[in-house]
Protein backbone atom coordinates (compact mmCIF):
# COMPACT_ATOMS: atom_id res chain seq x y z
CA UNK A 1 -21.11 -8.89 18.43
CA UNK A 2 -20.34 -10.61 15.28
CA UNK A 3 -21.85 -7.49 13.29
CA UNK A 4 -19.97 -4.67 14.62
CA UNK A 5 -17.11 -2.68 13.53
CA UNK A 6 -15.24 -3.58 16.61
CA UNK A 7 -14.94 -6.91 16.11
CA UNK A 8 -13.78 -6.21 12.61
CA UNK A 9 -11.21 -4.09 14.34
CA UNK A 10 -10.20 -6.40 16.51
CA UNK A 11 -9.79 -9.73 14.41
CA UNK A 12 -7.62 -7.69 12.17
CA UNK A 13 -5.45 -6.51 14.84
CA UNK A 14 -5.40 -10.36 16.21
CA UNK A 15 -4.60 -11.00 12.50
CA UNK A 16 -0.49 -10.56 12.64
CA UNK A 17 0.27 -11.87 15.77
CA UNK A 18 -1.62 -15.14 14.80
CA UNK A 19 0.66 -15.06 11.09
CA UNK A 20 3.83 -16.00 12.96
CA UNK A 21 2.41 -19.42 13.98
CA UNK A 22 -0.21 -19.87 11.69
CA UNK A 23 -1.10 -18.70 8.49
CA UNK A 24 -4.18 -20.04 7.78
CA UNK A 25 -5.64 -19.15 10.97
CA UNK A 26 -4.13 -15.35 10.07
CA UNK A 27 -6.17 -15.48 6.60
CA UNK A 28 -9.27 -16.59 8.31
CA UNK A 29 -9.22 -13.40 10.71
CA UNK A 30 -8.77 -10.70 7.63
CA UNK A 31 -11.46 -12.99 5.69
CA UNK A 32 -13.90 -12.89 9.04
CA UNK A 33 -13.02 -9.14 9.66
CA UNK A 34 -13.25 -8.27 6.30
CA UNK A 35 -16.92 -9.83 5.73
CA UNK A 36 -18.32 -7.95 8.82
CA UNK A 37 -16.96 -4.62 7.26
CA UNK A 38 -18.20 -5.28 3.96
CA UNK A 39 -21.87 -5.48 5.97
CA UNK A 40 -21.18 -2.83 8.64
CA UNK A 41 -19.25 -0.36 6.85
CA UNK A 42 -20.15 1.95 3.25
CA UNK A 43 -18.24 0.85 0.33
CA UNK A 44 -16.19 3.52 0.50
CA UNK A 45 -14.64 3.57 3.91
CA UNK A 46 -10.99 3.51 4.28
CA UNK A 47 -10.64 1.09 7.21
CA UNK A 48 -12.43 -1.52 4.32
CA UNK A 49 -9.74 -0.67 1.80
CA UNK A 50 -7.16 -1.36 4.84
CA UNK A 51 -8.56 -4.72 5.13
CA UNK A 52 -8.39 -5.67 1.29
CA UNK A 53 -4.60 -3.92 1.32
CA UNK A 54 -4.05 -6.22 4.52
CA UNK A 55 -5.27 -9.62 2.27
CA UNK A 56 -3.77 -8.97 -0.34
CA UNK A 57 -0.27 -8.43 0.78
CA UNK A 58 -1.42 -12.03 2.62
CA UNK A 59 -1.71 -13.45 -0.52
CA UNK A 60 1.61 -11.86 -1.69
CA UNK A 61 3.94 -13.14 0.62
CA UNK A 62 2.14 -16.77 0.03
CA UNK A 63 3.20 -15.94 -4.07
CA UNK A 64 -0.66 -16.11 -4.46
CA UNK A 65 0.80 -12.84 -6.92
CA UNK A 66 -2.55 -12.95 -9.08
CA UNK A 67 -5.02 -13.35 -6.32
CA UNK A 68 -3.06 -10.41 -4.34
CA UNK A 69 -3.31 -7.83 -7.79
CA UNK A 70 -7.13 -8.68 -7.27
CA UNK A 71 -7.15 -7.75 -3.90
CA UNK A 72 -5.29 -4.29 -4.34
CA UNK A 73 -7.80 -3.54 -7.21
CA UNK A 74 -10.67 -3.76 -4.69
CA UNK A 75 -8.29 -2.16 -2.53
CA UNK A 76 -8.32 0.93 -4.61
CA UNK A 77 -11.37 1.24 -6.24
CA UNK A 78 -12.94 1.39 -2.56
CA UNK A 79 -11.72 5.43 -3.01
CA UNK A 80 -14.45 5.56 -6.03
CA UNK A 81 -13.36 8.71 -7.65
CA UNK A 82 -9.63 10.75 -7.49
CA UNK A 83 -10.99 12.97 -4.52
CA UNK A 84 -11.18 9.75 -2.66
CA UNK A 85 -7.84 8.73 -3.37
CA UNK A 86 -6.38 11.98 -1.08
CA UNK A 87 -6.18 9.49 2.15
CA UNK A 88 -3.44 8.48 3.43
CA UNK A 89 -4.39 4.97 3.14
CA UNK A 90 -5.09 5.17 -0.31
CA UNK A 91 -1.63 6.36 -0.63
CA UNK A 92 -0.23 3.74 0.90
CA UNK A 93 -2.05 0.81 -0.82
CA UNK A 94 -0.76 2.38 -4.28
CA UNK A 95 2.72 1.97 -2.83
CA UNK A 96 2.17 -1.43 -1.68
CA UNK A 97 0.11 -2.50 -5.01
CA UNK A 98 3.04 -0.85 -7.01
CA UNK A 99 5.40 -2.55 -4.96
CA UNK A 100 3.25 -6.11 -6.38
CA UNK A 101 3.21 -4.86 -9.95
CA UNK A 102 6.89 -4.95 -9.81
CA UNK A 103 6.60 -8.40 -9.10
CA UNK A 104 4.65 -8.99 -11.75
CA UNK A 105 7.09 -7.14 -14.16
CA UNK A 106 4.74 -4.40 -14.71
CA UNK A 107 6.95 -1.68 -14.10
CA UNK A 108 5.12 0.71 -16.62
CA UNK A 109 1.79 0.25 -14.72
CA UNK A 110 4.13 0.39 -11.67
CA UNK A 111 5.51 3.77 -12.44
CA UNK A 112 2.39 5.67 -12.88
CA UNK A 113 0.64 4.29 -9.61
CA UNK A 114 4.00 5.50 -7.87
CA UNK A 115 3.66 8.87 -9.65
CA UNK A 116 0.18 9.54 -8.43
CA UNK A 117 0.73 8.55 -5.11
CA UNK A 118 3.80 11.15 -4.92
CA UNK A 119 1.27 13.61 -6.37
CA UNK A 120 -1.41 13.24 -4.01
CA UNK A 121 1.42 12.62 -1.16
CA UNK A 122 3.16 15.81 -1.66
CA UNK A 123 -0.56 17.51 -1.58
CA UNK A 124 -1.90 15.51 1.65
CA UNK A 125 1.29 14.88 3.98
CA UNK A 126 3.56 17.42 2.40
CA UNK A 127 6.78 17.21 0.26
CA UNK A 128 8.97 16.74 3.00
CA UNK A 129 7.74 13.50 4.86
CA UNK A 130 9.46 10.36 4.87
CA UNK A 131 6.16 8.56 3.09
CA UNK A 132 6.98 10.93 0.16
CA UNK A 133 10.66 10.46 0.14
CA UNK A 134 10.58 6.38 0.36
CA UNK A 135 7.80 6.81 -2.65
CA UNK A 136 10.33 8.44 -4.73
CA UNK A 137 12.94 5.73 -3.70
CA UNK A 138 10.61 3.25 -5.01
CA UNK A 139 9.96 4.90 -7.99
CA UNK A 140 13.76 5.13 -8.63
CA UNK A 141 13.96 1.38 -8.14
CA UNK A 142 11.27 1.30 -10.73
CA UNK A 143 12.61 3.74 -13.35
CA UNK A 144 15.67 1.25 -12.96
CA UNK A 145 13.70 -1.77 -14.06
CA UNK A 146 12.67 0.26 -17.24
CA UNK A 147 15.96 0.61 -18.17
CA UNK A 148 15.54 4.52 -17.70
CA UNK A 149 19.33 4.91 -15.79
CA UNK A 150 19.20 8.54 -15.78
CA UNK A 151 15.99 9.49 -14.56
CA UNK A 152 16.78 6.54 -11.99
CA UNK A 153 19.47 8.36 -10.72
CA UNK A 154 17.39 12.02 -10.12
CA UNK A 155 15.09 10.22 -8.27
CA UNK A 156 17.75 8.38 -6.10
CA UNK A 157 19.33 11.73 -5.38
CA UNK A 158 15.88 13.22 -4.73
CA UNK A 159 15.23 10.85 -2.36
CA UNK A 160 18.56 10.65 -0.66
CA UNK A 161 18.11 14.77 -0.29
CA UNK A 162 14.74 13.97 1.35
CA UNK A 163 15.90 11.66 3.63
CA UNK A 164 18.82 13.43 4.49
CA UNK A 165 16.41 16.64 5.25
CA UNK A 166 14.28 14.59 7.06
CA UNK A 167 16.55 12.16 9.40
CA UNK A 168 19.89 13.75 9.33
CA UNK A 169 23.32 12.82 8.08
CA UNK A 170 24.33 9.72 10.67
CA UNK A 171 21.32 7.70 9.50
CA UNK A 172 22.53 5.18 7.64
């Protein structure tokens, strides 16, 4: 029914198959999917942070820029405290919402969301996963931005290392 978790679920999943032909009809889905969560679902349950991260990348890719920072900000403060923020969806809406902030030339707020995602990264999925290693490749890109060359470079090689480690020498 139209107040069930379920249906969230599954206009969401509907969602990006409906983007490639129509955009509008896409937003409408996360908006529909997102209001029945907001009823259904506690205010601090990942799946609703999923559906924010989901909108506001939308709203992103439209260059709606402002309107998608607003989004990631619900996005996140659905984990209410720091404890919260040890999912790995929380993770990877920090990487997405830095990802937008270096849109926005806001590298320096940029760079710390980055760092405390590799923090809480390396504690819940481990050092050696590929979410941590293409974190600290975005940081890089980010230290770059700030005009901080050498640090850059340390996290480029760290990175490299980690993806080396983690899918071998012949991937590209």
């Amino acid at each position: 029914g139209d107040e069930h978790e379920k249906t969230a679920r599954a206009l969401f999943a509907l969602a990006p198959v409906t983007a490639s032909t129509d955009v509008k009809a896409a937003e409408a889905l996360l908006t529909q999917a997102l209001e029945i969560r907001r009823r259904v679902l506690p205010g601090n349950d990942p799946e609703l942070a999923m559906n924010l991260g989901a909108l506001a990348e939308h709203h992103k890719q439209r260059g709606e820029l402002e309107r998608s920072r607003e989004l990631y900000r619900q996005a996140l403060a659905v984990f209410r405290d720091p404890s919260e923020r040890h999912h790995p969806r929380a993770i990877n809406l920090m990487n997405d919402y830095a990802a937008l902030l270096g849109t926005l030339k806001a590298p320096a707020e940029a760079e710390a969301l980055q760092r405390e995602a590799i923090a809480i990264g390396q504690q819940v999925l481990g050092p050696g996963t590929l979410t941590v290693a293409n974190l600290t490749n975005n940081l890089a890109v980010t230290l770059t931005s700030l005009g901080r060359h050498a640090d850059a470079e340390r996290a480029f090689r760290e990175a490299f290392e980690q993806h080396l480690a983690l899918l071998g020498e012949n991937h590209w």
